[in-house]
N, C-alpha and C. Protein backbone atom coordinates (compact mmCIF):
# COMPACT_ATOMS: atom_id res chain seq x y z
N UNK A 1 -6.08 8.45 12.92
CA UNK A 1 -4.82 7.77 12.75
C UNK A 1 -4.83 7.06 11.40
N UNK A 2 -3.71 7.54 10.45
CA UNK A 2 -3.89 6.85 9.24
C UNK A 2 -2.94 5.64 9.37
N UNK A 3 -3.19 4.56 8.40
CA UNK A 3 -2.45 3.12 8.79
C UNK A 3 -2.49 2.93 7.57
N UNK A 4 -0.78 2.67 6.73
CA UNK A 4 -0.79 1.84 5.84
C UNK A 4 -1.61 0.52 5.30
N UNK A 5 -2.09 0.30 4.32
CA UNK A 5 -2.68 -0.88 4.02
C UNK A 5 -1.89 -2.03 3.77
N UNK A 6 -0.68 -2.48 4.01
CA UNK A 6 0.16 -3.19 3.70
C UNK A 6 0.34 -3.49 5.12
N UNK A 7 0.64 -2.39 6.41
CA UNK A 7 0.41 -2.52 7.61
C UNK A 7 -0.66 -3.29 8.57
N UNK A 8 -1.97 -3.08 7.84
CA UNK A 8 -3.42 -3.77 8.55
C UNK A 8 -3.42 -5.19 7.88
N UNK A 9 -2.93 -5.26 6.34
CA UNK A 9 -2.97 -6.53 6.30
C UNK A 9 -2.11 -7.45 6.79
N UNK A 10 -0.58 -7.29 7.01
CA UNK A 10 0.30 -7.74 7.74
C UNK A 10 -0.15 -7.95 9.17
N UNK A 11 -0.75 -6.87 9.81
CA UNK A 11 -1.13 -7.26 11.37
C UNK A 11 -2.18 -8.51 11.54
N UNK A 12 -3.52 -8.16 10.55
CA UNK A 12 -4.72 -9.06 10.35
C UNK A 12 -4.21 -10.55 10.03
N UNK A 13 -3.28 -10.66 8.85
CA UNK A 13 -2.67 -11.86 8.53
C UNK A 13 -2.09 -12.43 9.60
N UNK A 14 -0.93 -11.69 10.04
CA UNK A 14 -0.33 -12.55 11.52
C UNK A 14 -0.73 -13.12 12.77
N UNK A 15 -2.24 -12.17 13.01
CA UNK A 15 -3.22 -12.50 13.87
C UNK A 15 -4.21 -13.61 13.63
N UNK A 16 -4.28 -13.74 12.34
CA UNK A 16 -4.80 -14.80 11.94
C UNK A 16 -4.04 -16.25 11.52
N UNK A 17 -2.89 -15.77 11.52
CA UNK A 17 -2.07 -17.17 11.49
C UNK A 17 -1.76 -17.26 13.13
N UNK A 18 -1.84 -16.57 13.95
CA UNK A 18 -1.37 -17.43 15.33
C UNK A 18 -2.13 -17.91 15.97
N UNK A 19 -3.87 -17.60 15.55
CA UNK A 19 -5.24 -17.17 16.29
C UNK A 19 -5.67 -19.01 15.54
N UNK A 20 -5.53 -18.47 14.21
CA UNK A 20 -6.36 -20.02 13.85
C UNK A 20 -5.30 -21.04 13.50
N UNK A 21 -3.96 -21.01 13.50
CA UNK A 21 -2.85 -21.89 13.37
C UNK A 21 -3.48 -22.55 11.91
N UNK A 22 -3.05 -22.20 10.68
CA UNK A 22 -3.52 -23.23 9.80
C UNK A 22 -2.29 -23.11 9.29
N UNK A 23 -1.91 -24.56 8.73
CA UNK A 23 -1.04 -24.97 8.02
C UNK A 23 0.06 -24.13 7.11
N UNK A 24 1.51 -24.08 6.92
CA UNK A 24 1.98 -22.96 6.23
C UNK A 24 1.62 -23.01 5.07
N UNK A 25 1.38 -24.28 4.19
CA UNK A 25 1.69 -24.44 2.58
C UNK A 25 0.05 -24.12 2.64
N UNK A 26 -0.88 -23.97 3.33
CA UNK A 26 -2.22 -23.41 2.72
C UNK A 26 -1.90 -21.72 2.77
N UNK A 27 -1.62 -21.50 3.66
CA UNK A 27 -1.42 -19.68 3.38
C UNK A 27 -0.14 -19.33 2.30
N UNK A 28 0.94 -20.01 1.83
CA UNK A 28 1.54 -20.21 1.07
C UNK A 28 1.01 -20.59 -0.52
N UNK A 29 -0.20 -21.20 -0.74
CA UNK A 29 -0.87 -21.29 -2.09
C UNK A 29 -2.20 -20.30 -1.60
N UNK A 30 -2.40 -19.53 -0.55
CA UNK A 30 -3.84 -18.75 -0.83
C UNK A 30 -2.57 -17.59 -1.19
N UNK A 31 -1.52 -16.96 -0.76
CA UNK A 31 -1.02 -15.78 -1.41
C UNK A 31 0.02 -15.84 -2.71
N UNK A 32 0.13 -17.07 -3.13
CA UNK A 32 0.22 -17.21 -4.27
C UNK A 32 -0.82 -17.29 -5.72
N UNK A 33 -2.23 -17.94 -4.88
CA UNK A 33 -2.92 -18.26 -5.94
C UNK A 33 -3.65 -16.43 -6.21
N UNK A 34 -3.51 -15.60 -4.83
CA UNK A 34 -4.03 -14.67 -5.18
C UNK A 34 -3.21 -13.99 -6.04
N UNK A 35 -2.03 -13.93 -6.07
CA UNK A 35 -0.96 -13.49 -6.51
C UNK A 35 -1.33 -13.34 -8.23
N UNK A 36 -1.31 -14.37 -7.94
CA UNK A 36 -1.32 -15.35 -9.74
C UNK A 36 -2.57 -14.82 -10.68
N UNK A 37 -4.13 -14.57 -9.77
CA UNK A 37 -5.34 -14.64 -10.63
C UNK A 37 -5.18 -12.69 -10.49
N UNK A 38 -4.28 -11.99 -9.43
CA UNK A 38 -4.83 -10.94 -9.55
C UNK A 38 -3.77 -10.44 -10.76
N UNK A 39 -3.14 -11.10 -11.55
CA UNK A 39 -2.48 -11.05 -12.71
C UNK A 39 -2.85 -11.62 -14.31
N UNK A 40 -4.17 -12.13 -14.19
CA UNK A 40 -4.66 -12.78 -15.14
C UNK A 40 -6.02 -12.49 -15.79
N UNK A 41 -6.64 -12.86 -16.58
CA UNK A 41 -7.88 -12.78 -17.47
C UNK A 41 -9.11 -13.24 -16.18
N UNK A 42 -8.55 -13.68 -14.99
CA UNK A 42 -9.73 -13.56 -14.31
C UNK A 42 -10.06 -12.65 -13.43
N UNK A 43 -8.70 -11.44 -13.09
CA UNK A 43 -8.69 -9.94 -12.50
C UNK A 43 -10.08 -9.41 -12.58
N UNK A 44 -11.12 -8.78 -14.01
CA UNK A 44 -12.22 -8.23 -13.90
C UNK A 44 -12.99 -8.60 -12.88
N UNK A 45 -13.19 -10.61 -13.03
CA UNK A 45 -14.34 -11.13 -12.48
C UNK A 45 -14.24 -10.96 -11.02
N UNK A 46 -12.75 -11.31 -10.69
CA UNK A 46 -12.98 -11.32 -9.18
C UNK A 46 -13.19 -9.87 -8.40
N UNK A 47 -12.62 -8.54 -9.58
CA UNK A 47 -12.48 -7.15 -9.00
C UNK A 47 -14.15 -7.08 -8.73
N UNK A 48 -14.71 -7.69 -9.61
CA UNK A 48 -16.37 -7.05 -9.45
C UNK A 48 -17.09 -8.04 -8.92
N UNK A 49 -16.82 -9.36 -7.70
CA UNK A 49 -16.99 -10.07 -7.06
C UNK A 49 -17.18 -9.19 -5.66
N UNK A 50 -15.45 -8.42 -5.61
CA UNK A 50 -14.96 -7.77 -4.53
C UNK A 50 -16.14 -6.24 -4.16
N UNK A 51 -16.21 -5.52 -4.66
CA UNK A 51 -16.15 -4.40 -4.78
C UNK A 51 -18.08 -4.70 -5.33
C-alpha cells in the first residue's frame, strides 16, 4: 500500500497533537521555525544532521 508523505505526516501530526495535547502556538513556531531554517543557510547542516 503506497501512502502519500504529506498523508503519514498529517495522520502522525494529528495523532500526536490529540495523544500528547501540547499547546497550539508551540506546534505553530515548530512548523514555522521548520519552515523558515528549511529555507536558509542552515538547510545543509540540518539535511546532514537528518539523513
Amino acid at each position: 500500500m503506497d501512502v502519500p508523505l504529506w498523508l503519514a505526516l498529517l495522520a502522525v501530526g494529528w495523532l500526536g497533537v490529540k495523544l500528547a495535547r501540547p499547546p497550539w502556538w508551540l506546534v505553530a513556531v515548530l512548523f514555522l521555525g521548520g519552515y523558515l531554517i528549511a529555507d536558509s543557510f542552515l538547510s545543509p547542516a540540518v539535511n546532514g544532521l537528518v539523513k
